[in-house]
Structures are given as structure tokens and as C-alpha cells.
PDB file of N, CA and C in Angstrom:
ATOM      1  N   UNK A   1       0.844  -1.177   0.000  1.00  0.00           N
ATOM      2  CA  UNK A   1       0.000   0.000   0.000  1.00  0.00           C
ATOM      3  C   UNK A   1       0.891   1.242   0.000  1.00  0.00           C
ATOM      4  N   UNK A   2       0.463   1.782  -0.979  1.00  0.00           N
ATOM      5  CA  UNK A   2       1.594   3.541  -1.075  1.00  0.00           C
ATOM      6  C   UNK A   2       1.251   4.517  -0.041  1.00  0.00           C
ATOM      7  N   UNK A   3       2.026   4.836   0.653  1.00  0.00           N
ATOM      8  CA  UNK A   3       1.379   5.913   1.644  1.00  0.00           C
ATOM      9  C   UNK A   3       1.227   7.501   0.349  1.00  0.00           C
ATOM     10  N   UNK A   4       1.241   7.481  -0.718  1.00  0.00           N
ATOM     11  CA  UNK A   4       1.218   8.228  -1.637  1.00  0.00           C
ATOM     12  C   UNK A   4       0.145   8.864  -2.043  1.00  0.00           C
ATOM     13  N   UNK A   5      -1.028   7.480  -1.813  1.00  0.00           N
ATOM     14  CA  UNK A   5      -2.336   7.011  -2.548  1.00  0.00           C
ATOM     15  C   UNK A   5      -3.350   7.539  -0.903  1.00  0.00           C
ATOM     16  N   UNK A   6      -2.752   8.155  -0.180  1.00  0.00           N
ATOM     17  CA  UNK A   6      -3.802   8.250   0.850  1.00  0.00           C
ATOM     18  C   UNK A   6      -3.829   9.660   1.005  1.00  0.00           C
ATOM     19  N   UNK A   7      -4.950   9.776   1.933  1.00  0.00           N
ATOM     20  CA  UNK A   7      -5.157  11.403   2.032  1.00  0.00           C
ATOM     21  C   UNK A   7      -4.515  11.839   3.460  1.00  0.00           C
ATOM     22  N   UNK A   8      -4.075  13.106   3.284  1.00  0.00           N
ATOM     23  CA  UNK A   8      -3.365  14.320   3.762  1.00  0.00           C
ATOM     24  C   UNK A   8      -3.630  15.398   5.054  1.00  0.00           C
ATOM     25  N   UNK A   9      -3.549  15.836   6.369  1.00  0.00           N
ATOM     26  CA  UNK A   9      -4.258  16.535   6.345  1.00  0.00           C
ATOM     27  C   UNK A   9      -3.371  18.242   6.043  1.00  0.00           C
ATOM     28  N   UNK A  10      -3.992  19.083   6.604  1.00  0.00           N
ATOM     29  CA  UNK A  10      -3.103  19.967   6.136  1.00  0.00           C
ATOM     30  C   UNK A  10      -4.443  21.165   5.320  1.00  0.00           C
ATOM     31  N   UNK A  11      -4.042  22.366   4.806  1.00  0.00           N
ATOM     32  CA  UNK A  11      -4.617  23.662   4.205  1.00  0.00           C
ATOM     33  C   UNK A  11      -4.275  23.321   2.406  1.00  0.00           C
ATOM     34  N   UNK A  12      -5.078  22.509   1.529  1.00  0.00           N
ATOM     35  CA  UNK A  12      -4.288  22.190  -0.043  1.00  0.00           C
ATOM     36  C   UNK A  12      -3.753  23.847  -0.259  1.00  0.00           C
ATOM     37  N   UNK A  13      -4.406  24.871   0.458  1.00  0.00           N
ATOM     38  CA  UNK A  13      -3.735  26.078   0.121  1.00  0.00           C
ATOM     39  C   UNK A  13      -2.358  26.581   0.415  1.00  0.00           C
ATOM     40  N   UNK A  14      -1.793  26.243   1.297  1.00  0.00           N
ATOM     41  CA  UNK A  14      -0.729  26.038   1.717  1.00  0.00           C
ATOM     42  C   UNK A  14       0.405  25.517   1.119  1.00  0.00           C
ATOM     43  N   UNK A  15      -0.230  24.672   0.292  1.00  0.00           N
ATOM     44  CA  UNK A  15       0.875  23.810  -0.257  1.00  0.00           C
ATOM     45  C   UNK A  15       0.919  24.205  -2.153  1.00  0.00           C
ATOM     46  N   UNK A  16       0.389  25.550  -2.430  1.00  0.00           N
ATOM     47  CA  UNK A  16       0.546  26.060  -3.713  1.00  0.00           C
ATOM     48  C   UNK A  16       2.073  26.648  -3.852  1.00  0.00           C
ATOM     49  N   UNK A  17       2.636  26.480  -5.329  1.00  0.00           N
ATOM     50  CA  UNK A  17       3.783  26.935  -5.613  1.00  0.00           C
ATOM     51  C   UNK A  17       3.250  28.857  -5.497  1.00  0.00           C
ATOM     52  N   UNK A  18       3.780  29.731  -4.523  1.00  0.00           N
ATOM     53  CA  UNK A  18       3.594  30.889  -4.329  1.00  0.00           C
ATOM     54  C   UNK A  18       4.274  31.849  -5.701  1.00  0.00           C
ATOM     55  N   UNK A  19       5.148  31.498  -6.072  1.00  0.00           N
ATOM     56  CA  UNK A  19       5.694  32.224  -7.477  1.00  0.00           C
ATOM     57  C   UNK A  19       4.523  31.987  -8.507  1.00  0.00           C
ATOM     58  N   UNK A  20       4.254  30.570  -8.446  1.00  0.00           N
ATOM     59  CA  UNK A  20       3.424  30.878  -9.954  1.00  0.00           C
ATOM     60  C   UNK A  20       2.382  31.383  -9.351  1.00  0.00           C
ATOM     61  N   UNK A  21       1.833  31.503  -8.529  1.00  0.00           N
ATOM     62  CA  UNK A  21       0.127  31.937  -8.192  1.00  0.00           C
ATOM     63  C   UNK A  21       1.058  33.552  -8.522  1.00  0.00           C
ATOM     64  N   UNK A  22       1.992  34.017  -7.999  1.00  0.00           N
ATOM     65  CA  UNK A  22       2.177  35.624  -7.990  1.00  0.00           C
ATOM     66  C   UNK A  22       2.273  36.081  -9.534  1.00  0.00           C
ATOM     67  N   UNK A  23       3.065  35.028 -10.480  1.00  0.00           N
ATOM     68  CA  UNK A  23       2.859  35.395 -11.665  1.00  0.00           C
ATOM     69  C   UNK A  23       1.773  34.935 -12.020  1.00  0.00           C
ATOM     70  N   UNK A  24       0.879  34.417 -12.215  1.00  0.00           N
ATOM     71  CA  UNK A  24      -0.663  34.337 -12.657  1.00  0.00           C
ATOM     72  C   UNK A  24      -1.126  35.710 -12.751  1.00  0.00           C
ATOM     73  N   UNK A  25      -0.876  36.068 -11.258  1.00  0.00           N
ATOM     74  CA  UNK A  25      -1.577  37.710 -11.263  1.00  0.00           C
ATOM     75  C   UNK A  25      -0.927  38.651 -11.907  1.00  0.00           C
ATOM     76  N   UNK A  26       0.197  38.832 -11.851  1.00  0.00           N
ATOM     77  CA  UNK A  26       1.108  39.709 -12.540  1.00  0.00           C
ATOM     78  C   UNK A  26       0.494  39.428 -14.068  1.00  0.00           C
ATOM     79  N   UNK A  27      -0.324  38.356 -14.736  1.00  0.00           N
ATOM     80  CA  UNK A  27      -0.499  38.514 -16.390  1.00  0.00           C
ATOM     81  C   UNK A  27      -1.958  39.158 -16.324  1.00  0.00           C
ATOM     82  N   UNK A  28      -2.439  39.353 -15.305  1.00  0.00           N
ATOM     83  CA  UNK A  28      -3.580  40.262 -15.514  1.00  0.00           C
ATOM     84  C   UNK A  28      -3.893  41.496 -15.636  1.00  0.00           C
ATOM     85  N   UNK A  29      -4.529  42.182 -16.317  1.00  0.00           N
ATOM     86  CA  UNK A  29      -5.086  43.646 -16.245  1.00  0.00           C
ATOM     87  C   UNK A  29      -5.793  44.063 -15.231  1.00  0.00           C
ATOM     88  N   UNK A  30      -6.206  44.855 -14.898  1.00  0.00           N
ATOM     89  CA  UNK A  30      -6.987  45.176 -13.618  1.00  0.00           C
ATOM     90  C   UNK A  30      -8.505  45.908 -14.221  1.00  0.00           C
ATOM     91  N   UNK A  31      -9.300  45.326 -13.444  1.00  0.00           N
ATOM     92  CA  UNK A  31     -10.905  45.729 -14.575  1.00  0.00           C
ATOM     93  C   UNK A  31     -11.169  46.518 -13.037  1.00  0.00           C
ATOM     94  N   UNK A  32     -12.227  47.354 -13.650  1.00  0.00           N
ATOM     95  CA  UNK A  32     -13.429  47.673 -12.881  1.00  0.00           C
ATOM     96  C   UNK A  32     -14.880  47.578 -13.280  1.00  0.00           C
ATOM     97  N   UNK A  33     -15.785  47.136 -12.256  1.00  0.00           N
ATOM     98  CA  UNK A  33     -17.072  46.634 -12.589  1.00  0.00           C
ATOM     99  C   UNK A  33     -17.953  47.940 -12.800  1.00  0.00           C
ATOM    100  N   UNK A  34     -18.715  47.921 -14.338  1.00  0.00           N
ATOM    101  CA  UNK A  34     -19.613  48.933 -14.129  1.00  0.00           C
ATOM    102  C   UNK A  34     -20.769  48.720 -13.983  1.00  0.00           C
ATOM    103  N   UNK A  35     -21.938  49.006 -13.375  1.00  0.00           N
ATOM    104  CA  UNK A  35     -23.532  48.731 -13.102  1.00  0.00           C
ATOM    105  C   UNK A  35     -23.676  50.333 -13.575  1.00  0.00           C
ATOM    106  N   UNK A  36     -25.404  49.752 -13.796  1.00  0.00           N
ATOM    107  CA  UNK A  36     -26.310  51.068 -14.114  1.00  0.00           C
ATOM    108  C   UNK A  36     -27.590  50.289 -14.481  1.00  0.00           C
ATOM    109  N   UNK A  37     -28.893  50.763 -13.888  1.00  0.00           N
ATOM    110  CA  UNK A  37     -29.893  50.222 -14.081  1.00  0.00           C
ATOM    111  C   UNK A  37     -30.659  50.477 -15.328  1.00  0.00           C
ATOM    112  N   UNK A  38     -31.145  49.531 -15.663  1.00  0.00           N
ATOM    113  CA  UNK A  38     -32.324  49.795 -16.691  1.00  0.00           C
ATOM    114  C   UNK A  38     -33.661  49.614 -16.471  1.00  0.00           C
ATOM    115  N   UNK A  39     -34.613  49.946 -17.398  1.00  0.00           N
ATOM    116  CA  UNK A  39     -36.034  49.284 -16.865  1.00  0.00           C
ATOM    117  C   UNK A  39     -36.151  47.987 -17.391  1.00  0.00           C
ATOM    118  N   UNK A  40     -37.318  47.173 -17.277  1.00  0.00           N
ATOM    119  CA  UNK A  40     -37.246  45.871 -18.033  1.00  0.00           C
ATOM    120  C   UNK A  40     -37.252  45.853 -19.487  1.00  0.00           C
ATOM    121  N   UNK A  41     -38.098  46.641 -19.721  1.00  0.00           N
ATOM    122  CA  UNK A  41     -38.191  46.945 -21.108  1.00  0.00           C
ATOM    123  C   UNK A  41     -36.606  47.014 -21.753  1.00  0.00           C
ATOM    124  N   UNK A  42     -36.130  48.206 -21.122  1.00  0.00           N
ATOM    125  CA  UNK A  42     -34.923  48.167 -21.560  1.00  0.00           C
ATOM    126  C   UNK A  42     -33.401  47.226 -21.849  1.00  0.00           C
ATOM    127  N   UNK A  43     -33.816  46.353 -20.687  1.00  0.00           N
ATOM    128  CA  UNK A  43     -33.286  45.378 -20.594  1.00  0.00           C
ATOM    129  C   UNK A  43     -33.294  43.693 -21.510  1.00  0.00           C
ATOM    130  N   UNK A  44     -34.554  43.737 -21.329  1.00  0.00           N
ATOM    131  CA  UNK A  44     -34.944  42.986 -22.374  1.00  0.00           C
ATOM    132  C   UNK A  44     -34.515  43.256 -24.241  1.00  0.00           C
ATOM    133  N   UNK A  45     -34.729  44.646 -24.019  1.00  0.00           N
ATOM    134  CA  UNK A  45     -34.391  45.076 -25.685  1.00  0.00           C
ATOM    135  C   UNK A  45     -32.646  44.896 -25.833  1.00  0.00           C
ATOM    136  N   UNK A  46     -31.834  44.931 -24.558  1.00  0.00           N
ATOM    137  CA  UNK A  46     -30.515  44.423 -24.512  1.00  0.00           C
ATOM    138  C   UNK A  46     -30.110  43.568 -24.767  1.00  0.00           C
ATOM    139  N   UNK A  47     -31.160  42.694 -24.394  1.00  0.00           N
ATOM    140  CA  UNK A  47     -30.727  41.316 -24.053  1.00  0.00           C
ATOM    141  C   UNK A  47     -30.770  40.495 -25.912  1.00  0.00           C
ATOM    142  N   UNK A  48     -32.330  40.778 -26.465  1.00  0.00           N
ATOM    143  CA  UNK A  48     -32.635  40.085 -27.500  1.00  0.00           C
ATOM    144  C   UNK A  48     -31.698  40.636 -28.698  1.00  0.00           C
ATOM    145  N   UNK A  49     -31.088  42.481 -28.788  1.00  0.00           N
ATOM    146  CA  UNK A  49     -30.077  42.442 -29.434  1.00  0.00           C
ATOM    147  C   UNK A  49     -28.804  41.973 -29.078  1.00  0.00           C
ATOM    148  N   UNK A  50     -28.016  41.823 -28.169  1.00  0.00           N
ATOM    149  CA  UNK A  50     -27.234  40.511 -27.833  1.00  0.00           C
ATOM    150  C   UNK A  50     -27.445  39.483 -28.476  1.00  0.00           C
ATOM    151  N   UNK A  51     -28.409  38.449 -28.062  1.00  0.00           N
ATOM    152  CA  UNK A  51     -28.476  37.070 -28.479  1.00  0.00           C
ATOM    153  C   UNK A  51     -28.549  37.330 -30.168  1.00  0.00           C
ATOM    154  N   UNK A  52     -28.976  38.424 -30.909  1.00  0.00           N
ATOM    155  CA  UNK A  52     -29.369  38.006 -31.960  1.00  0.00           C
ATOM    156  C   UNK A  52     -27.705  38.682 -33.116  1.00  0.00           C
ATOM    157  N   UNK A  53     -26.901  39.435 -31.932  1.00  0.00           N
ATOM    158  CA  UNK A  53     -25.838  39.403 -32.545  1.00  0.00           C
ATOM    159  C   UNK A  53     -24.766  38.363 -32.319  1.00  0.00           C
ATOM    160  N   UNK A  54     -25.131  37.231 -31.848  1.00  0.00           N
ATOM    161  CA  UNK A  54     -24.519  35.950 -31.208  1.00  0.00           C
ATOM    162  C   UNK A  54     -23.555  36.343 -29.865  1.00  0.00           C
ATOM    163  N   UNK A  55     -23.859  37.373 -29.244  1.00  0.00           N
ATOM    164  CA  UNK A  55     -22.925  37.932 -28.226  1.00  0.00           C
ATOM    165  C   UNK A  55     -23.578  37.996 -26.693  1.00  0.00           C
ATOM    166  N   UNK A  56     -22.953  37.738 -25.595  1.00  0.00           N
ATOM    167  CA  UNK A  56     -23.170  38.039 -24.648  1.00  0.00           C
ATOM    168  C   UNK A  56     -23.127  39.416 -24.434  1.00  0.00           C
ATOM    169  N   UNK A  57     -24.248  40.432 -23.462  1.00  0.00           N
ATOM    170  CA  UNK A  57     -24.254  41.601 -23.190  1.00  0.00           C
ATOM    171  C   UNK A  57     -23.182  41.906 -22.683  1.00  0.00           C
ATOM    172  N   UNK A  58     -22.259  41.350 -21.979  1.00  0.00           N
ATOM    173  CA  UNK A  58     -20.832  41.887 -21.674  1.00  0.00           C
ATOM    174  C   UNK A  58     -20.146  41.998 -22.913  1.00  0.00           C
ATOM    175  N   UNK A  59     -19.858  41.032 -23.486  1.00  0.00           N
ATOM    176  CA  UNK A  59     -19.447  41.404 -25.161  1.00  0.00           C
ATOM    177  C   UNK A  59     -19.571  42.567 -26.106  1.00  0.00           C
ATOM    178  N   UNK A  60     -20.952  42.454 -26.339  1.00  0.00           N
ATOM    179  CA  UNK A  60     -21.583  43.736 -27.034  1.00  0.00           C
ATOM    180  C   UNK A  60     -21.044  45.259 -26.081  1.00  0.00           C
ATOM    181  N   UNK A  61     -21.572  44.954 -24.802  1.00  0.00           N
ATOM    182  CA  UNK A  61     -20.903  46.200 -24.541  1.00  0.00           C
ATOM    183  C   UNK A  61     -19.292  46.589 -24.246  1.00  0.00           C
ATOM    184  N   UNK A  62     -18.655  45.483 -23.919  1.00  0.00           N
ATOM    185  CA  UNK A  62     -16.994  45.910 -24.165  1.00  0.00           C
ATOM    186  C   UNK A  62     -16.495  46.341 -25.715  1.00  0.00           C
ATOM    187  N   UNK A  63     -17.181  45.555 -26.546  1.00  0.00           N
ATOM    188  CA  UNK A  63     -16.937  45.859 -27.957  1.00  0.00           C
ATOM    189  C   UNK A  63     -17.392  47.125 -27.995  1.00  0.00           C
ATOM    190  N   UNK A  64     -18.237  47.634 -27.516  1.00  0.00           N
ATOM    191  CA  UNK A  64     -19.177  49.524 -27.976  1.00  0.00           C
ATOM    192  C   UNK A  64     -18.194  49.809 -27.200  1.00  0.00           C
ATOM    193  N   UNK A  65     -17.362  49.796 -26.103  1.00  0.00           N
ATOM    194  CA  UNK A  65     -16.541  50.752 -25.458  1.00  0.00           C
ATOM    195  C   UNK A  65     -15.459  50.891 -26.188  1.00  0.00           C
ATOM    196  N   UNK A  66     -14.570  49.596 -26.184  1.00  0.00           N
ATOM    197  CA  UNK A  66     -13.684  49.478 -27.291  1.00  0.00           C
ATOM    198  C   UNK A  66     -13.617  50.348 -28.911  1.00  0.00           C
ATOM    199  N   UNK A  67     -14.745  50.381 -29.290  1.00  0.00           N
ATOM    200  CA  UNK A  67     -14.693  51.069 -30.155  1.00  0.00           C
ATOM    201  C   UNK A  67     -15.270  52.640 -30.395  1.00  0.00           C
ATOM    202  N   UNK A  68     -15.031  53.004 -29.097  1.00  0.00           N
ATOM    203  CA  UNK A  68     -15.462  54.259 -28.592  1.00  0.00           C
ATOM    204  C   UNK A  68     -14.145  55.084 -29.344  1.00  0.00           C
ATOM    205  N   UNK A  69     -13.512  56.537 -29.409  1.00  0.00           N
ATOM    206  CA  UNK A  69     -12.789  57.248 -29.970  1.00  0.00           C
ATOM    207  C   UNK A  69     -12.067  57.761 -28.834  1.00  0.00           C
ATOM    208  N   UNK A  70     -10.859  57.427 -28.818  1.00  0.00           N
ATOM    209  CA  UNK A  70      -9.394  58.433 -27.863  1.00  0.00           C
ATOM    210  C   UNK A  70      -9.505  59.428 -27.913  1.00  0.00           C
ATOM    211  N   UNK A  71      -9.349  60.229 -26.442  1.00  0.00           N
ATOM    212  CA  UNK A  71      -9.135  61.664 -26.646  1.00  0.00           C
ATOM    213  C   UNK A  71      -8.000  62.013 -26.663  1.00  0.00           C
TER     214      UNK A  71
END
């Protein structure tokens, strides 16, 4: 019997390689979340142009920001 094949006790967090978790983060950008309400109506009319441009509403709208003009 492998003492290999048995379980551990211990934090599995603890036992992460700390460099790569620090570079993981280091390849990220840093976002911020935007909200703003709509009515349903409005929402709905979001939603069905989304689906019918094959895009998720986060999509559609990062793409409209994205292609917003630099000042």
C-alpha cells in the first residue's frame, strides 16, 4: 500500500507553488465593474439584441466601449 495514494491533512492552500500563483496575477489587467440600471423593457431590448448578434451583453458592450474614440 503507497502511503502516496492516501489522504493528507493539512490547508491544499498552503501547499501552492507561491511564485506561480504571484505570476498568474502579474499577467492580468486590472478591470473595474460597471452597473447602471435599466427598466425591463430596456433590458430585455438588450438582451434580444445581444443574443441576436450571437454575443453576450458583456461582449456587445466591451466591444461599444472598445470602439469608442481616444481623446
Amino acid at each position: 500500500m503507497s502511503i502516496k495514494n492516501t489522504l493528507s491533512a493539512g490547508r491544499p492552500s498552503a501547499k501552492t507553488n507561491k511564485l506561480a500563483t504571484l505570476a498568474s496575477l502579474a499577467d492580468k489587467t486590472s478591470t473595474k465593474r460597471v452597473n447602471f440600471d435599466l427598466s425591463t423593457e430596456q433590458h430585455t431590448k438588450l438582451k434580444v439584441y445581444a443574443a441576436k448578434q450571437g454575443k453576450t451583453v458583456k461582449e456587445l458592450l466591451t466591444d461599444f466601449v472598445q470602439g469608442l474614440p481616444s481623446e
